[in-house]
N, C-alpha and C. Protein backbone atom coordinates (compact mmCIF):
# COMPACT_ATOMS: atom_id res chain seq x y z
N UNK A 1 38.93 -32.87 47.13
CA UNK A 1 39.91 -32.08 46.37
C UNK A 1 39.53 -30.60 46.45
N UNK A 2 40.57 -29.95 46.27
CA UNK A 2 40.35 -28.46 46.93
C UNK A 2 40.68 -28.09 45.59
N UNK A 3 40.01 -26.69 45.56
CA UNK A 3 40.56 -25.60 44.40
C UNK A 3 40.85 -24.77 44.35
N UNK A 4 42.41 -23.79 44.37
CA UNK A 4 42.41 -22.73 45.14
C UNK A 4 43.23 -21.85 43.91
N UNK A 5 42.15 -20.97 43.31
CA UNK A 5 42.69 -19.68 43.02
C UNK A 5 43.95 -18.74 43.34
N UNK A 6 44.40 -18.41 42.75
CA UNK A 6 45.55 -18.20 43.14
C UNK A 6 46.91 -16.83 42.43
N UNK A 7 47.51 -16.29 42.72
CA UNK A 7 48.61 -15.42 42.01
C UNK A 7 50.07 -15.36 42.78
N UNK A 8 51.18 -16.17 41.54
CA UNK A 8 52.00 -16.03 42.26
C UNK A 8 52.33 -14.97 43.19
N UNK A 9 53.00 -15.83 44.59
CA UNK A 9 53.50 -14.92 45.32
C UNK A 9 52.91 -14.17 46.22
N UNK A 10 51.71 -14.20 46.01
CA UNK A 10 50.44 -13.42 46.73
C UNK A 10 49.80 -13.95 47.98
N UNK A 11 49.08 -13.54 49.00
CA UNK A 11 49.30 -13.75 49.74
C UNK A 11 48.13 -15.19 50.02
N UNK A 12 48.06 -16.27 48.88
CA UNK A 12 47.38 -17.10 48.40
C UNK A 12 48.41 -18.34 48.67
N UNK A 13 49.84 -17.93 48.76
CA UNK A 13 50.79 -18.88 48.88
C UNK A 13 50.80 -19.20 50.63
N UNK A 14 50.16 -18.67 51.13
CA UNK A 14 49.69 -19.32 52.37
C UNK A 14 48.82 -20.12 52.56
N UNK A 15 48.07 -20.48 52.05
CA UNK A 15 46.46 -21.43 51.73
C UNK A 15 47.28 -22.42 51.14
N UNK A 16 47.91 -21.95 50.22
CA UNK A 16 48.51 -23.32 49.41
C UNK A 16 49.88 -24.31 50.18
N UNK A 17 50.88 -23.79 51.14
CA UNK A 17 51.39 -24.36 51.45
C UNK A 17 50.95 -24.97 52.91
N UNK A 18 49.64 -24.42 53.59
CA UNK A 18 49.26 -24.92 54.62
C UNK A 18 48.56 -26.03 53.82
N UNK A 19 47.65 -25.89 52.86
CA UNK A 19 47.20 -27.28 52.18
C UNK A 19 48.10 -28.08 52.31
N UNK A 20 49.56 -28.28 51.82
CA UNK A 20 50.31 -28.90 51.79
C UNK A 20 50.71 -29.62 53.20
N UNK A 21 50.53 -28.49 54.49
CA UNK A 21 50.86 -28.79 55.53
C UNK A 21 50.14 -30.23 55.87
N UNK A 22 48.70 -30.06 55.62
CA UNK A 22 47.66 -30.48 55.94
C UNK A 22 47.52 -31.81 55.67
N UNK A 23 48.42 -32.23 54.30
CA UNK A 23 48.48 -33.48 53.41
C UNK A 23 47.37 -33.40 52.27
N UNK A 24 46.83 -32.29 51.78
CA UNK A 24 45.54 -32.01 51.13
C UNK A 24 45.67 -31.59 49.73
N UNK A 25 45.01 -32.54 49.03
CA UNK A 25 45.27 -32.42 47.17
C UNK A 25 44.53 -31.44 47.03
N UNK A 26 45.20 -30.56 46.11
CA UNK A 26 44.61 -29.54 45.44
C UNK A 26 44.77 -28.92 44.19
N UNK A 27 43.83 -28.57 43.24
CA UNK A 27 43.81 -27.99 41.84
C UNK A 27 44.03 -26.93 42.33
N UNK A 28 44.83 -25.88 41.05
CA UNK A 28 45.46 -24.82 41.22
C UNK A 28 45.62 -23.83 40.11
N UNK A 29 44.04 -22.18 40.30
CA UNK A 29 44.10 -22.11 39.32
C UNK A 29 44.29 -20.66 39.42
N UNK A 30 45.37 -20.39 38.08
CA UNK A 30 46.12 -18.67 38.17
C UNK A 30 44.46 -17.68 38.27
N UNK A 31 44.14 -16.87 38.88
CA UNK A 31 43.20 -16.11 38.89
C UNK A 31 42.95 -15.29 37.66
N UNK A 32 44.13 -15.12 37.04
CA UNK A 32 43.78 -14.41 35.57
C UNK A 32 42.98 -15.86 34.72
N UNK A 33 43.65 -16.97 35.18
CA UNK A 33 42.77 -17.83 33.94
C UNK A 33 41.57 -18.37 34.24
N UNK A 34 40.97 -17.60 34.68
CA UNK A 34 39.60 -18.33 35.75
C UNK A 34 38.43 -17.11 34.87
N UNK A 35 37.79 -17.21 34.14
CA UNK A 35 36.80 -15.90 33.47
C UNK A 35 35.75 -15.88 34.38
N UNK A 36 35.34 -16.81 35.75
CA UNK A 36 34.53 -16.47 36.47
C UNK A 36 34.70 -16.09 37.24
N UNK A 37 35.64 -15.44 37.42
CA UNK A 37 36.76 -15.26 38.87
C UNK A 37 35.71 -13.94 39.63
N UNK A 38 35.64 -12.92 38.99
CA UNK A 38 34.85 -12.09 39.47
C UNK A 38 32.91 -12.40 40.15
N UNK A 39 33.09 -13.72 39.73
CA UNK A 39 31.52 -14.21 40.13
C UNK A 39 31.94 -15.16 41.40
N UNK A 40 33.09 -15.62 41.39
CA UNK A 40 33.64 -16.80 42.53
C UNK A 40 33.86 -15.14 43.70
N UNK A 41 34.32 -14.24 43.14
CA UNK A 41 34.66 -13.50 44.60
C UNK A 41 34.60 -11.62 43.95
N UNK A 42 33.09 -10.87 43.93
CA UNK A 42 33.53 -9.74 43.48
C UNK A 42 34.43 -9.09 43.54
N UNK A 43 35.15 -8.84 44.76
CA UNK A 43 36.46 -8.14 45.17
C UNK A 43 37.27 -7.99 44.04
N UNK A 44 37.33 -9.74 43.63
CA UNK A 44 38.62 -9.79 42.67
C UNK A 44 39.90 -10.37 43.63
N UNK A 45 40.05 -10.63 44.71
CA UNK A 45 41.27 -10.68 45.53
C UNK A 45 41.38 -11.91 45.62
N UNK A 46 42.44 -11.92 45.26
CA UNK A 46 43.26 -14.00 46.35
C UNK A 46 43.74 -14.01 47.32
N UNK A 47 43.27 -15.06 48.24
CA UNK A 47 42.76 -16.44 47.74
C UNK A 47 41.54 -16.66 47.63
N UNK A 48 40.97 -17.66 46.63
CA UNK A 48 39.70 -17.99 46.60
C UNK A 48 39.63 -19.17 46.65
N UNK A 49 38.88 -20.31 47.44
CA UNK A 49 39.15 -21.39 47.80
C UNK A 49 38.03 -22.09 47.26
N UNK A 50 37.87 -23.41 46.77
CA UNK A 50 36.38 -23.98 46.44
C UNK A 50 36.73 -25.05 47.21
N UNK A 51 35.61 -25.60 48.09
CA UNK A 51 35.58 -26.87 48.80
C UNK A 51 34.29 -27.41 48.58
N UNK A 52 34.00 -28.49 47.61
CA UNK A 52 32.78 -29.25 47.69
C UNK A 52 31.55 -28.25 46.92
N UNK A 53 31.97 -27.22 46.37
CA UNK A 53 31.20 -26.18 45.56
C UNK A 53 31.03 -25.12 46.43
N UNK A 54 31.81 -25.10 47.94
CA UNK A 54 31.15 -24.07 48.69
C UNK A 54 32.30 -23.14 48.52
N UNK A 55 32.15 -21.76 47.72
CA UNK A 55 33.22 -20.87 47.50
C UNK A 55 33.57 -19.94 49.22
N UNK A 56 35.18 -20.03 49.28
CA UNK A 56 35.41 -19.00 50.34
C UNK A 56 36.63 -18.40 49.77
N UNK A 57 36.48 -17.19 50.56
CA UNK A 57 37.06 -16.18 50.15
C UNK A 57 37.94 -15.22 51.58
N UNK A 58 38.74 -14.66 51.53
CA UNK A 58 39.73 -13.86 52.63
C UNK A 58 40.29 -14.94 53.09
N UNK A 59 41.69 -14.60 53.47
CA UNK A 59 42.68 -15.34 53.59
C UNK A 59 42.38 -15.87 55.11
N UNK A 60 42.27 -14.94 56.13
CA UNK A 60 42.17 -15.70 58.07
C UNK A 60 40.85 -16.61 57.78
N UNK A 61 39.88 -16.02 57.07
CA UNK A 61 38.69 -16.76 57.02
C UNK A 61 38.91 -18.47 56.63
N UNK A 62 39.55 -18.47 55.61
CA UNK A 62 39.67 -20.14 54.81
C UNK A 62 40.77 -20.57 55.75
N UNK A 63 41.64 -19.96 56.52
CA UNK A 63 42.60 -21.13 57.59
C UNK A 63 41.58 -21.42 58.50
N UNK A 64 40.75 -20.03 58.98
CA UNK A 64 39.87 -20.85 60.01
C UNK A 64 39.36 -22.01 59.85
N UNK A 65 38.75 -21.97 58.49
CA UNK A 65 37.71 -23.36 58.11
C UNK A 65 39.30 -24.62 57.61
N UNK A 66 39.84 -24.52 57.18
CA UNK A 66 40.79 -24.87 56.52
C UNK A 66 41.13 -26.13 58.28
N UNK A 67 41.73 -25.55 59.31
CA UNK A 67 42.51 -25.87 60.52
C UNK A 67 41.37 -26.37 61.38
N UNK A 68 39.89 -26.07 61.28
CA UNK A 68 38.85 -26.20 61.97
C UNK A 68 38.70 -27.80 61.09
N UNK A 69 38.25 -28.45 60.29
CA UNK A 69 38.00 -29.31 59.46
C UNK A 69 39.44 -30.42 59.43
N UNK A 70 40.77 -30.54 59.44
CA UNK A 70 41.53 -30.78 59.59
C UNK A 70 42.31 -31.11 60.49
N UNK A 71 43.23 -32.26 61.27
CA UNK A 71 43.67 -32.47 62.34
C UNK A 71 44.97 -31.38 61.99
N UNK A 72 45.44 -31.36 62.94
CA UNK A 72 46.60 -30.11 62.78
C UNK A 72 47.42 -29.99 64.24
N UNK A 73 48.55 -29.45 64.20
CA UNK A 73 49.01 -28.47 65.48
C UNK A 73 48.70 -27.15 64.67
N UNK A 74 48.54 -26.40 64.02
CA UNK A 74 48.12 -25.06 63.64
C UNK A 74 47.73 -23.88 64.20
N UNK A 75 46.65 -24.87 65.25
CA UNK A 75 45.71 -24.15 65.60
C UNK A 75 45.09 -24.96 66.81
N UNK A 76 45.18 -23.85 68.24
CA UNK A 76 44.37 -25.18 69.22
C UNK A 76 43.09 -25.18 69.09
N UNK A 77 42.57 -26.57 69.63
CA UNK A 77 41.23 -26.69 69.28
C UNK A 77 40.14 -25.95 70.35
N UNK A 78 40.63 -25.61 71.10
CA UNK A 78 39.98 -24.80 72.36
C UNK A 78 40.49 -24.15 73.04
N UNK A 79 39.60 -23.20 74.24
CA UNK A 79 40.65 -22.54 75.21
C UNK A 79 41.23 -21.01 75.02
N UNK A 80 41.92 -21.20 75.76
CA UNK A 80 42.76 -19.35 75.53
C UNK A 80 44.27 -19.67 74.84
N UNK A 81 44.64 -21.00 74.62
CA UNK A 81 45.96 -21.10 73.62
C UNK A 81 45.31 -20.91 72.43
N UNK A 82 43.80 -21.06 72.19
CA UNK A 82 43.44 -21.01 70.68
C UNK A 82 42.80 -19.21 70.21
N UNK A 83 42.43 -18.93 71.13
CA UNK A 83 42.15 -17.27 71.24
C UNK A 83 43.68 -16.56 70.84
N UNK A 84 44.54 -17.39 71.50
CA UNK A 84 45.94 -16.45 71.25
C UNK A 84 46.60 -16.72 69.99
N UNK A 85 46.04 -17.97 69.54
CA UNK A 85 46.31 -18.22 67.89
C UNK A 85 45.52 -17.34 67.02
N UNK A 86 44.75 -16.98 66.96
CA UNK A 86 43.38 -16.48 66.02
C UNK A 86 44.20 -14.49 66.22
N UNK A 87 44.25 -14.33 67.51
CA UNK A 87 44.70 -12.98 67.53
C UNK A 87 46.40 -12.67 66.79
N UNK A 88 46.73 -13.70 66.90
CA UNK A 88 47.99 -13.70 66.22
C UNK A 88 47.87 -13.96 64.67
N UNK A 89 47.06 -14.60 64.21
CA UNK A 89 46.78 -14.76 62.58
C UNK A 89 46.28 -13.53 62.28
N UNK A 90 45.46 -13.04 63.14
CA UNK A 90 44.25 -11.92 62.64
C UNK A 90 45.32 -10.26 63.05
N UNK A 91 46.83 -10.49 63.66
CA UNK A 91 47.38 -9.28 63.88
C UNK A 91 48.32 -9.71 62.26
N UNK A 92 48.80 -10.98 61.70
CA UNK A 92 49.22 -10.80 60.42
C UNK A 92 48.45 -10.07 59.52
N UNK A 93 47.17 -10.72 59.61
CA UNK A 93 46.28 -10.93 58.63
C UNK A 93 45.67 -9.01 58.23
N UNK A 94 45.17 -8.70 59.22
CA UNK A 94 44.66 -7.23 59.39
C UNK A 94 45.40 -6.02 59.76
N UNK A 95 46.57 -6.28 60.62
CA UNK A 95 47.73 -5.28 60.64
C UNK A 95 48.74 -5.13 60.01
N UNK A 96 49.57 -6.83 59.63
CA UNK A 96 50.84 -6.79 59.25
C UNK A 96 50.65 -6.51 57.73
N UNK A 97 49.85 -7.17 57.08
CA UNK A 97 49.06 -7.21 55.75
C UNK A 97 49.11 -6.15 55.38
N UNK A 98 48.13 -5.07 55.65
CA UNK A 98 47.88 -3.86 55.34
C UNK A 98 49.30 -3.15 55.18
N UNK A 99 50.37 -3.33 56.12
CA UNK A 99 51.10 -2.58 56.05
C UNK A 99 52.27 -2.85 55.05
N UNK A 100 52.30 -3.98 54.57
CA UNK A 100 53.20 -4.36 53.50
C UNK A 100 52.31 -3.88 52.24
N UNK A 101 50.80 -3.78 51.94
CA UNK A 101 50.39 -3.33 51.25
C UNK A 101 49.94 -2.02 51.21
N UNK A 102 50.70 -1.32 51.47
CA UNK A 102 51.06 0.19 51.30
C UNK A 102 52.31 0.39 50.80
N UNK A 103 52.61 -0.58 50.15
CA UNK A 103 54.02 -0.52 49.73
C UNK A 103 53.62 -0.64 48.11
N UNK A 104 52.79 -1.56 47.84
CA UNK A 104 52.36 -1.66 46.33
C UNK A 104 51.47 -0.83 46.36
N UNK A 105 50.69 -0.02 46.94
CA UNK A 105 49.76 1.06 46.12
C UNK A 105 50.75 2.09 46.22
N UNK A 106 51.82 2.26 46.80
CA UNK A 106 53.02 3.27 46.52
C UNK A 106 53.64 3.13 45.38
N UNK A 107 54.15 1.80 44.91
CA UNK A 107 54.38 1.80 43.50
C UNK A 107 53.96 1.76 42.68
N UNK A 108 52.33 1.55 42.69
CA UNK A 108 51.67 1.53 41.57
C UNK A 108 51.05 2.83 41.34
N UNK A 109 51.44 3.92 41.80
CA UNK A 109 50.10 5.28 42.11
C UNK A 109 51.23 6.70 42.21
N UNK A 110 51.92 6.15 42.77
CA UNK A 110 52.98 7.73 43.37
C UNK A 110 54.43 7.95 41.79
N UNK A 111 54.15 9.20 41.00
CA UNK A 111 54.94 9.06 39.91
C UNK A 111 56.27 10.15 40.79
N UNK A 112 56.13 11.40 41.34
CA UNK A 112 57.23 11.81 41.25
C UNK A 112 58.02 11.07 42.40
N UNK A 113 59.53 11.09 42.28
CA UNK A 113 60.51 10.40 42.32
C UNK A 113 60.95 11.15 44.55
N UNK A 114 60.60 12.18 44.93
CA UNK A 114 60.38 12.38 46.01
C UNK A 114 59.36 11.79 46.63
N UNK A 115 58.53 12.13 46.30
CA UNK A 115 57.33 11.52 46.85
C UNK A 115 56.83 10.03 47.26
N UNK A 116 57.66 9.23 46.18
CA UNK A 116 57.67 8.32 46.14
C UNK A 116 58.64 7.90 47.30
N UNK A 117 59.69 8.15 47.36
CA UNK A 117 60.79 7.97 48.26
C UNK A 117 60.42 8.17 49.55
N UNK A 118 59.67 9.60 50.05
CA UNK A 118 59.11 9.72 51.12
C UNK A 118 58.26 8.98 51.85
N UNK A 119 57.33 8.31 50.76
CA UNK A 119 56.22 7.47 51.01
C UNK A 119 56.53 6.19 51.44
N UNK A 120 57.56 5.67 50.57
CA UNK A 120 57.75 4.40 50.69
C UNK A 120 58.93 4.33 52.09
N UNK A 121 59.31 5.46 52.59
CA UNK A 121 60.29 5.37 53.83
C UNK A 121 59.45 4.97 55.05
N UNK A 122 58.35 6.23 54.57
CA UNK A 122 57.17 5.89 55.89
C UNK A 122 56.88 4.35 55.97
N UNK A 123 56.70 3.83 54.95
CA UNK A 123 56.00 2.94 54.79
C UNK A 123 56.56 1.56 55.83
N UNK A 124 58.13 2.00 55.18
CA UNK A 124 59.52 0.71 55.89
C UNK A 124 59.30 0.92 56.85
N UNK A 125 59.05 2.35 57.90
CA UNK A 125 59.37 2.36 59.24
C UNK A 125 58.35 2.00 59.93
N UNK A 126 57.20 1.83 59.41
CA UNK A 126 55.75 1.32 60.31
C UNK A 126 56.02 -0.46 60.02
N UNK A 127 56.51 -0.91 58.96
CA UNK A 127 56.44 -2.30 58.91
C UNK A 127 57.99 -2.79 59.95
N UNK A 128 58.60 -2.29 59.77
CA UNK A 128 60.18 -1.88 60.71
C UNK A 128 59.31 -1.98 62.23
N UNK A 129 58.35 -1.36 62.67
CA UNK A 129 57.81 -1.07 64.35
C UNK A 129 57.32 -2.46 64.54
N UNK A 130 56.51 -2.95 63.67
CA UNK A 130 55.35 -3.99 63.95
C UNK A 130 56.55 -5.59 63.79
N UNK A 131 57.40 -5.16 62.96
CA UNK A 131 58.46 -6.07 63.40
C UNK A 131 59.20 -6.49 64.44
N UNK A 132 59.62 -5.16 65.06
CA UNK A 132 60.13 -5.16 66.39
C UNK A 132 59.05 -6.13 67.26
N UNK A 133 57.86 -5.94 67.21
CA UNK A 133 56.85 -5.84 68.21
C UNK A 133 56.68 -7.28 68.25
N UNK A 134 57.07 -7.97 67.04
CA UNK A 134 56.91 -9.36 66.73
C UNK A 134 58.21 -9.61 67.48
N UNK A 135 59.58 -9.27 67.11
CA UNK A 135 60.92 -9.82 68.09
C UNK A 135 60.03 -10.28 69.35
N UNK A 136 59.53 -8.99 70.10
CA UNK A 136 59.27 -8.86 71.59
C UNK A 136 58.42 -10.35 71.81
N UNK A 137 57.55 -10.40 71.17
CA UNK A 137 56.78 -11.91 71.00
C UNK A 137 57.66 -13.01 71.21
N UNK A 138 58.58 -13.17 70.08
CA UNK A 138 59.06 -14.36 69.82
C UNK A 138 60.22 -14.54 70.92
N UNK A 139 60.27 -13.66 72.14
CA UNK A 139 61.21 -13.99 73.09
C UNK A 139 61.31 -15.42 73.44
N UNK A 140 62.05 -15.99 73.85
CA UNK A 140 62.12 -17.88 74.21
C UNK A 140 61.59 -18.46 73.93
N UNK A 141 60.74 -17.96 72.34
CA UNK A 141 60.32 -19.42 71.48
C UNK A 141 60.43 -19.32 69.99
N UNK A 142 60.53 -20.20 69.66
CA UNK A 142 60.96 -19.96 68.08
C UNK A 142 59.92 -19.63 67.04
N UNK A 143 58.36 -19.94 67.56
CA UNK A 143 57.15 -19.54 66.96
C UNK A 143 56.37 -18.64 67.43
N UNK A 144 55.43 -17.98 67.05
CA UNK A 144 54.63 -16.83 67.71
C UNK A 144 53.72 -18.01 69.10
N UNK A 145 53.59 -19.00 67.99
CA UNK A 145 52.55 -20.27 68.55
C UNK A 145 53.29 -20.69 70.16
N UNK A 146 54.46 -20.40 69.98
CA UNK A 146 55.51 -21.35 70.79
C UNK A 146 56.34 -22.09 70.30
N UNK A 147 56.15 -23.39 70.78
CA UNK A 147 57.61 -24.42 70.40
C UNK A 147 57.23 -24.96 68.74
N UNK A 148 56.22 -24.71 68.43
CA UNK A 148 55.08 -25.08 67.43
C UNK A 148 54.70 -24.10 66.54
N UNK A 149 55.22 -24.35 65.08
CA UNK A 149 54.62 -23.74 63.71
C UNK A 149 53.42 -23.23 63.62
N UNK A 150 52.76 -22.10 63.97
CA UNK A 150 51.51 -21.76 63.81
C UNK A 150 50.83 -20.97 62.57
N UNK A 151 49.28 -21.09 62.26
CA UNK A 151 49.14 -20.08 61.07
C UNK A 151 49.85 -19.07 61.00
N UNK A 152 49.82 -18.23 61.53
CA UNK A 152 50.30 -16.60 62.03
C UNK A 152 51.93 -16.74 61.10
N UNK A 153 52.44 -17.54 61.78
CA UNK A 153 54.09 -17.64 61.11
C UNK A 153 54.19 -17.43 59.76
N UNK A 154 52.97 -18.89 59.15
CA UNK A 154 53.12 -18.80 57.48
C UNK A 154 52.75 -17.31 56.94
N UNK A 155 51.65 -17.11 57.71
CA UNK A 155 51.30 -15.69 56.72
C UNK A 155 52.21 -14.84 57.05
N UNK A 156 53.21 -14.30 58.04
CA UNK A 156 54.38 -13.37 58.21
C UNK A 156 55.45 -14.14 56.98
N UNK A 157 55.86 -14.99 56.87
CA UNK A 157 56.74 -15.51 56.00
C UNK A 157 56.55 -15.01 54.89
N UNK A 158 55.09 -15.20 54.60
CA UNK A 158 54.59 -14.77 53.13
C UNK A 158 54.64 -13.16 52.69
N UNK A 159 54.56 -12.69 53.76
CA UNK A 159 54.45 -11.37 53.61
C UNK A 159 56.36 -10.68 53.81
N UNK A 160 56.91 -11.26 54.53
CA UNK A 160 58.21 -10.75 54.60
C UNK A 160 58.75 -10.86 53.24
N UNK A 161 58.98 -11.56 52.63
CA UNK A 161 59.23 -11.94 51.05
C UNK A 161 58.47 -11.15 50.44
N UNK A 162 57.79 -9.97 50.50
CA UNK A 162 57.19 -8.58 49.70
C UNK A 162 58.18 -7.40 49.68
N UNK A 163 59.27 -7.59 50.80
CA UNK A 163 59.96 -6.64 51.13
C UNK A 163 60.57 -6.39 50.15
N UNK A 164 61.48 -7.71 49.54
CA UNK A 164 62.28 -7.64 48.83
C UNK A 164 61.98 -7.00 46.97
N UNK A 165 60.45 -6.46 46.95
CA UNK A 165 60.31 -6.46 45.76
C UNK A 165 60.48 -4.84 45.63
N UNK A 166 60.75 -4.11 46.81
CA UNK A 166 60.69 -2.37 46.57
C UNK A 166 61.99 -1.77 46.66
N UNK A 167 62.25 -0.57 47.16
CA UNK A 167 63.35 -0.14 47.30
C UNK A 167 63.64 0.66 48.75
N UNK A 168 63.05 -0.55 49.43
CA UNK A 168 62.94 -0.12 51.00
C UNK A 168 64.26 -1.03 51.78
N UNK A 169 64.57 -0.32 53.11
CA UNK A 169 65.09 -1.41 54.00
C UNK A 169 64.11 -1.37 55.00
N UNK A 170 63.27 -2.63 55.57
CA UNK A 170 62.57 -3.41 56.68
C UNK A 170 63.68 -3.62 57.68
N UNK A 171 63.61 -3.70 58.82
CA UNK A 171 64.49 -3.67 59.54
C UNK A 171 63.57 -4.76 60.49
N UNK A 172 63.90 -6.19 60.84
CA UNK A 172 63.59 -7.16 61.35
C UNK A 172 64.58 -7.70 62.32
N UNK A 173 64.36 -8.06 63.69
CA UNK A 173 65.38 -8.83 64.33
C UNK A 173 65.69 -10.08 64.10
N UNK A 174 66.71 -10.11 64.61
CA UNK A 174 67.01 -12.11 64.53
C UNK A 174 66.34 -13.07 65.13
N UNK A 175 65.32 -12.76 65.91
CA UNK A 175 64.55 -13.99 66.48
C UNK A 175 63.43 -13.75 65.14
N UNK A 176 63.21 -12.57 64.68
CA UNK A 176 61.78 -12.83 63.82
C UNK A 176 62.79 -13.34 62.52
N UNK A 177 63.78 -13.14 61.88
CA UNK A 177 63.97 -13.56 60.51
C UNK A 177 64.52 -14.82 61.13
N UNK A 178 64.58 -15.46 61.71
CA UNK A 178 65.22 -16.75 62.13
C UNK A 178 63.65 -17.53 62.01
N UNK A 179 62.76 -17.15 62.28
CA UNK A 179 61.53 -17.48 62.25
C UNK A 179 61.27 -17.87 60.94
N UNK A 180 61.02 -16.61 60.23
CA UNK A 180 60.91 -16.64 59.05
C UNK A 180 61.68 -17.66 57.99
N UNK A 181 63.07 -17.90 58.04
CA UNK A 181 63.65 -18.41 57.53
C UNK A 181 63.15 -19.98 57.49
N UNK A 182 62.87 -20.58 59.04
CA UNK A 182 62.62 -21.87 59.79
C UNK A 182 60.85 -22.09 58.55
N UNK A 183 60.06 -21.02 58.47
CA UNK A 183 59.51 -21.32 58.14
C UNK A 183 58.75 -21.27 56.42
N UNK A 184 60.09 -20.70 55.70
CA UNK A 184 60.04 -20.92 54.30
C UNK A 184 61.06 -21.86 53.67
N UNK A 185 61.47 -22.69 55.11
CA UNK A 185 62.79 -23.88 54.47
C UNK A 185 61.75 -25.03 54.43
N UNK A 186 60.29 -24.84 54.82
CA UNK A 186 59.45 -26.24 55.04
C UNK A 186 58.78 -26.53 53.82
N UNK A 187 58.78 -27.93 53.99
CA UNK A 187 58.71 -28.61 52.49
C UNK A 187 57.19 -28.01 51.82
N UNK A 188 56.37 -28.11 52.72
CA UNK A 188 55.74 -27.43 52.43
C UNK A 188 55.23 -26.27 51.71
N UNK A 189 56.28 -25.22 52.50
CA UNK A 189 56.04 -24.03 51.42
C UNK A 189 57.25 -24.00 50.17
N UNK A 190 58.45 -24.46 49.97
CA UNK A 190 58.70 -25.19 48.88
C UNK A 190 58.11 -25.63 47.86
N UNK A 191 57.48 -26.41 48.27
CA UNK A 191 56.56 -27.40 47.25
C UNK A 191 55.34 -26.28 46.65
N UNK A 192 55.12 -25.45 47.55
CA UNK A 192 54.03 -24.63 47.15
C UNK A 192 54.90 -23.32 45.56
N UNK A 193 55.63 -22.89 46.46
CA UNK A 193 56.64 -22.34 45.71
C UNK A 193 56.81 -22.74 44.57
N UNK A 194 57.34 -23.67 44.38
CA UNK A 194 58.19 -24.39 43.40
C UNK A 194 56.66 -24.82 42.37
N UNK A 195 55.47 -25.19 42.85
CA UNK A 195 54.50 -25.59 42.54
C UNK A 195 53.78 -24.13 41.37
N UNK A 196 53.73 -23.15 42.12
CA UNK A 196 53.48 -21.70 41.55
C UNK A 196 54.50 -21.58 40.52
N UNK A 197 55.90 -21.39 40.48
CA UNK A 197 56.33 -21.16 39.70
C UNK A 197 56.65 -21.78 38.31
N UNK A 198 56.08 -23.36 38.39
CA UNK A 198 56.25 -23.81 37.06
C UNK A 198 54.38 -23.76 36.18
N UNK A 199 53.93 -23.26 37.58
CA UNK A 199 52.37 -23.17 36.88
C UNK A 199 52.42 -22.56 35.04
N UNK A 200 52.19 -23.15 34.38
CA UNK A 200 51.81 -22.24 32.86
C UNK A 200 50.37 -21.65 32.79
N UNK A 201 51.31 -19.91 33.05
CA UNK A 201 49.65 -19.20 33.04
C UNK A 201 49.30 -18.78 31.95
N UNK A 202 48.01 -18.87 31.45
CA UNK A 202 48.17 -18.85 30.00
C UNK A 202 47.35 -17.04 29.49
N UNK A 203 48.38 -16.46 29.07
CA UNK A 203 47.96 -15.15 29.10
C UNK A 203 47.06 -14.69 28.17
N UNK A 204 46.29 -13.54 28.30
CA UNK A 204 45.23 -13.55 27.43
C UNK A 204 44.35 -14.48 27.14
């Protein structure tokens, strides 16, 4: 049984619906209600994963172990199809990531009402490029992976659904939101979804 720390919506809802992928029971606990949370992971950041008492922490890190430990299509088990998986999780994970999160330290930090606007334009048009760059990818296949659902996908899914919380337009093609779509209709991340949102977090 797995234990995975967690905040709605965050980019923790990838751990949790690949668990799901996986067929893998798991406890599920809001990171505010955890008082050791800062001893499970100084950072403070989700996801935080417990397996067997062994705490992990960063999101590419726990699919690695997560898809490594697990039978799967996810992830190949060898070779240069599996190099091209890992570079594709690790261009969500370290490029695409970052750049949707310049969108919340814009709203949480920038007060005047230009500035803000300016910032957050920049912000659309660099996540707007790296989108494109993903279209160019997904030419004649429906996954980054190929014909096949790969990590990389879930964590873009997870992260495209950030867009909608600012006052930006992202500008995405139809092979990548067709992607996207294919891969937040799976029961999986549903269940994860739907799973987060009836969580009772208990405040204070």
């Amino acid at each position: 049984m797995y234990t995975l720390y967690f905040i709605p919506d965050a980019c923790s809802l990838a751990i949790h619906s690949i668990l799901n992928e996986l067929d893998q029971p798991l406890t599920l606990i809001h990171k505010q209600d955890a008082a050791e949370f800062a001893q499970l992971n100084p950072v403070q950041t989700v996801p935080v994963l417990v397996d067997e008492g062994e705490v992990l922490c960063e999101g590419a890190a726990i699919l690695l172990h997560l898809l490594d430990k697990h039978d799967n299509r996810l992830l190949p088990r060898s070779g240069a199809p599996r190099q091209r998986a890992i570079e594709q999780m690790l261009l969500a994970n370290a490029t695409v990531h970052p750049a949707y999160g310049r969108l919340f330290f814009i709203d949480g930090v920038l007060q005047r009402e230009t500035a803000r606007h300016q910032a957050f334009a920049a912000a659309a048009a660099q996540i707007s490029a790296l989108w494109q760059a993903l279209e160019t990818r997904l030419q004649g296949q429906p996954y980054l992976g190929g014909e096949h659902v790969s990590a990389a996908d879930f964590l873009l899914a997870v992260y495209y659904r950030w867009g909608a919380l600012f006052p930006v337009e992202i500008e995405t093609g139809p092979r990548a939101r067709a992607m996207v779509e294919r891969v937040l209709a799976r029961d999986s991340v549903q269940r994860a979804i739907q799973r987060e949102q009836e969580y009772t977090h208990h405040a204070g």
